[in-house]
Each structure stands twice: as structure tokens, then as C-alpha cells.
N, C-alpha and C. Protein backbone atom coordinates (compact mmCIF):
# COMPACT_ATOMS: atom_id res chain seq x y z
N UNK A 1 0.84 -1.14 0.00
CA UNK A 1 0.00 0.00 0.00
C UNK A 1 0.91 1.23 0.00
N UNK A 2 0.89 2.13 -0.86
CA UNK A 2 1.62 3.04 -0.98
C UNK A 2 0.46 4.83 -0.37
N UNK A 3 1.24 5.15 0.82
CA UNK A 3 0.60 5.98 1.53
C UNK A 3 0.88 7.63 1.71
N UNK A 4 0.36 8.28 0.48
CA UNK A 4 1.07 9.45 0.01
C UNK A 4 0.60 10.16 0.95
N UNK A 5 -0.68 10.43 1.44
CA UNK A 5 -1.09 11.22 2.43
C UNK A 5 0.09 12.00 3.59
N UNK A 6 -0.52 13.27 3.97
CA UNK A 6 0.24 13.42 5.06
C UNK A 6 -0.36 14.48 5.94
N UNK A 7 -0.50 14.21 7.23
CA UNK A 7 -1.43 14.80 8.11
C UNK A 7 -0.77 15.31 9.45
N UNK A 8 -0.95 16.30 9.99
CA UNK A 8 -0.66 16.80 11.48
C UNK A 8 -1.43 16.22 12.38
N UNK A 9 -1.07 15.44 13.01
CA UNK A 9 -1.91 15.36 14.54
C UNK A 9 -0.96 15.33 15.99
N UNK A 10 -2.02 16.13 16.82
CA UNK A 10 -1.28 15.92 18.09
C UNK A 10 -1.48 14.87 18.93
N UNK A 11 -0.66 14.16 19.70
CA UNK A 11 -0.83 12.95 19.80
C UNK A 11 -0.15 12.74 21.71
N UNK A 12 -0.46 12.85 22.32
CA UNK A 12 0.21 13.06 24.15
C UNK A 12 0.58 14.46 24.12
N UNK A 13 0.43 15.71 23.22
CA UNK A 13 0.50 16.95 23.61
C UNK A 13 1.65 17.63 22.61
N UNK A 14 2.04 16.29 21.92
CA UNK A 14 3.33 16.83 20.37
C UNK A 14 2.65 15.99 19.30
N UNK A 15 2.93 17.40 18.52
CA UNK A 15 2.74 17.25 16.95
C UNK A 15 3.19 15.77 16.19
N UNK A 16 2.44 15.49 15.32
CA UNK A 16 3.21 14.65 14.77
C UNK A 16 2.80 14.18 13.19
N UNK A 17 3.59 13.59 12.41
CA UNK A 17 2.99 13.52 10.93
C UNK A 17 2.58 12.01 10.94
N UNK A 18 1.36 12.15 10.55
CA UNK A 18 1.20 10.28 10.14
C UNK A 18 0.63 10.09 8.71
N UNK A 19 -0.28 9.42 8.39
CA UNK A 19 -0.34 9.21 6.91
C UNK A 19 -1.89 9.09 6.78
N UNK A 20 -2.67 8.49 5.66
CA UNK A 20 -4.00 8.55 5.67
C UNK A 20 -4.39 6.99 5.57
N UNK A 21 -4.19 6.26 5.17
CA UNK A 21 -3.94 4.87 5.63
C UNK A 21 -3.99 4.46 7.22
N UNK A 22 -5.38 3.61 6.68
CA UNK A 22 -5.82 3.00 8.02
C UNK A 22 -5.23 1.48 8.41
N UNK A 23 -4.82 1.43 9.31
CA UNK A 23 -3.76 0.41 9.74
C UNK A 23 -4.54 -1.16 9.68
N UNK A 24 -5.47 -0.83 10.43
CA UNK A 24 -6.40 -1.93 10.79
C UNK A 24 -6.92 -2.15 9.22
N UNK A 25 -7.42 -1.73 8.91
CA UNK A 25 -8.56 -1.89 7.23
C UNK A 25 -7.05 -2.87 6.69
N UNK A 26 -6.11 -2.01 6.09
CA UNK A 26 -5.12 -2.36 5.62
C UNK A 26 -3.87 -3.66 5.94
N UNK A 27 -4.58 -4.33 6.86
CA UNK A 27 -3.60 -5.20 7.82
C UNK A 27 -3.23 -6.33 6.60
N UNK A 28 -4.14 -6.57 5.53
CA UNK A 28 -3.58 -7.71 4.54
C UNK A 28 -3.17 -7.31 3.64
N UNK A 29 -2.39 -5.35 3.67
CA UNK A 29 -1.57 -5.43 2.27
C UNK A 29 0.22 -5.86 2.81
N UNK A 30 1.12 -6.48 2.17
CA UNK A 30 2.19 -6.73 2.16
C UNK A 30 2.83 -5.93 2.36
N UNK A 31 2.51 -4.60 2.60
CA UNK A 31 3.70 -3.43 3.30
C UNK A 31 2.93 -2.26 2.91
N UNK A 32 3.19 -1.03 3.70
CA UNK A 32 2.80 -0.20 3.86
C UNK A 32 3.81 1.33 4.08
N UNK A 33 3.52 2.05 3.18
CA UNK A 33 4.80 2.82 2.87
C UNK A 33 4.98 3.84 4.75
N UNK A 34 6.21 3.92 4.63
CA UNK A 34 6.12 4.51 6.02
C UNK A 34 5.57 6.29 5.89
N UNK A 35 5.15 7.12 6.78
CA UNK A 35 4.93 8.17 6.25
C UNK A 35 5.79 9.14 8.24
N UNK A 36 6.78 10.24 7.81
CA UNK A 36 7.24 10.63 6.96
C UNK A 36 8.32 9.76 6.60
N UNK A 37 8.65 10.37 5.13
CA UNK A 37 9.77 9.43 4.38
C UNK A 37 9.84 8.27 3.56
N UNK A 38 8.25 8.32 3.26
CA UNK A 38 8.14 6.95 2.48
C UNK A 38 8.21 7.52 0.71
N UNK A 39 7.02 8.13 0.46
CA UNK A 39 7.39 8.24 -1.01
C UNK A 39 7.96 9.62 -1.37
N UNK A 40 8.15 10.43 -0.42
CA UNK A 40 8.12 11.99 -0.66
C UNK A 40 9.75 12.11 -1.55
N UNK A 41 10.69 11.60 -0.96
CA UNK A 41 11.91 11.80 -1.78
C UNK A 41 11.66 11.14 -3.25
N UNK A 42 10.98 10.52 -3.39
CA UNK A 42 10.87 10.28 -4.75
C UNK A 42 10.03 10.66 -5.76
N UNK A 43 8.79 11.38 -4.79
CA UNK A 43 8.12 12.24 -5.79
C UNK A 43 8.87 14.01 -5.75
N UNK A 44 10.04 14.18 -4.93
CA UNK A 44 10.73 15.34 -5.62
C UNK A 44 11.77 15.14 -6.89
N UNK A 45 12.28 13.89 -6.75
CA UNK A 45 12.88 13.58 -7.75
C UNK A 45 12.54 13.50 -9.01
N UNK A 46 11.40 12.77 -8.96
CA UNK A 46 10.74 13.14 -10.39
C UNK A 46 10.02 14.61 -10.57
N UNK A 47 9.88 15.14 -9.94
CA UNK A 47 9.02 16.81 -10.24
C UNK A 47 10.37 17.14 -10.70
N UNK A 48 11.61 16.92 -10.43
CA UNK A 48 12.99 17.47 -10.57
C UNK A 48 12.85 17.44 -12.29
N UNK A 49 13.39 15.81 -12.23
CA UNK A 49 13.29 14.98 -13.36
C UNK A 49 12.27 15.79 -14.68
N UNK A 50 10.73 15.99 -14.17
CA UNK A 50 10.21 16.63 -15.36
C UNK A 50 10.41 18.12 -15.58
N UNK A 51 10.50 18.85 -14.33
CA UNK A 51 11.28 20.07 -14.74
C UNK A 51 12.72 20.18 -15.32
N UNK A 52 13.40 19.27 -15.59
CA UNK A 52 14.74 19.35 -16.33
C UNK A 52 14.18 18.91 -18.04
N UNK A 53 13.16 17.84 -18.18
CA UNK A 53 12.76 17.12 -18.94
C UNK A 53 11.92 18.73 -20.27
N UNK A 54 11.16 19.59 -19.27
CA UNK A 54 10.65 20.69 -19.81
C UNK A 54 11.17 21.56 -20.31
N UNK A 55 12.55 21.73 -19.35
CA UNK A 55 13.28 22.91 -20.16
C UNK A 55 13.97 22.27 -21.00
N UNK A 56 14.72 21.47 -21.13
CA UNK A 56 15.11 21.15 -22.70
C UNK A 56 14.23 20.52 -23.22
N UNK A 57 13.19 20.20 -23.84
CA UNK A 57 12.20 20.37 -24.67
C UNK A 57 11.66 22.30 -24.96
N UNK A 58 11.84 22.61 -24.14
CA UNK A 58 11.41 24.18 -24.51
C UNK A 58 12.57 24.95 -25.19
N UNK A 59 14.04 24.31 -24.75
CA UNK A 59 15.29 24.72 -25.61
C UNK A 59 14.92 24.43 -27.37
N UNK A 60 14.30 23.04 -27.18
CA UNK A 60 13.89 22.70 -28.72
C UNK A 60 12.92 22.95 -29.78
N UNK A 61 12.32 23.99 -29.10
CA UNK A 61 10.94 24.89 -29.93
C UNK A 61 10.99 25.74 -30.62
């Protein structure tokens, strides 16, 4: 289960980030992305990726 969500809650009186993925519902998928740090470095990489991808295609117009 891949768990892009990302949410503030306070939790004993500190903040904290968890995900939108319900633990229990979800108990029979084979893994569950951790949140923070599960998919976020890799969806900057690719926003990277297509902003490099844009400007040289726009070099070629």
C-alpha cells in the first residue's frame, strides 16, 4: 500500500505527521509505505526529473 497522504496530529501533547492509511482496514496489504519518508523523496525527484525534462524540450521549440 503506498501511503502518500500526510497529516498533522497531536498525539500526548506533540505534533506529529502520520499518513492517511488505516492500519487496521489495511492489515492484509504486504507493506505499507512509512509516512514521513516513504514516497516523498521520490516524488521530488521526479518533479525534478520533469522540470529538467521541460526545459530542454522548450530549448527545442
Amino acid at each position: 500500500m503506498i501511503d502518500v497522504g500526510i497529516n498533522r496530529v497531536t498525539r500526548d501533547g506533540k505534533p506529529q505527521l502520520v499518513g492517511d492509511v488505516a492500519f487496521a482496514e489495511a492489515a492484509h496489504a504486504g507493506a505499507i509505505t512509512p509516512v514521513p519518508g516513504g514516497v516523498g523523496p521520490m516524488t521530488i525527484a521526479c518533479l525534478l526529473s520533469n522540470t529538467l525534462t521541460a526545459f530542454r524540450r522548450s530549448l527545442q521549440a
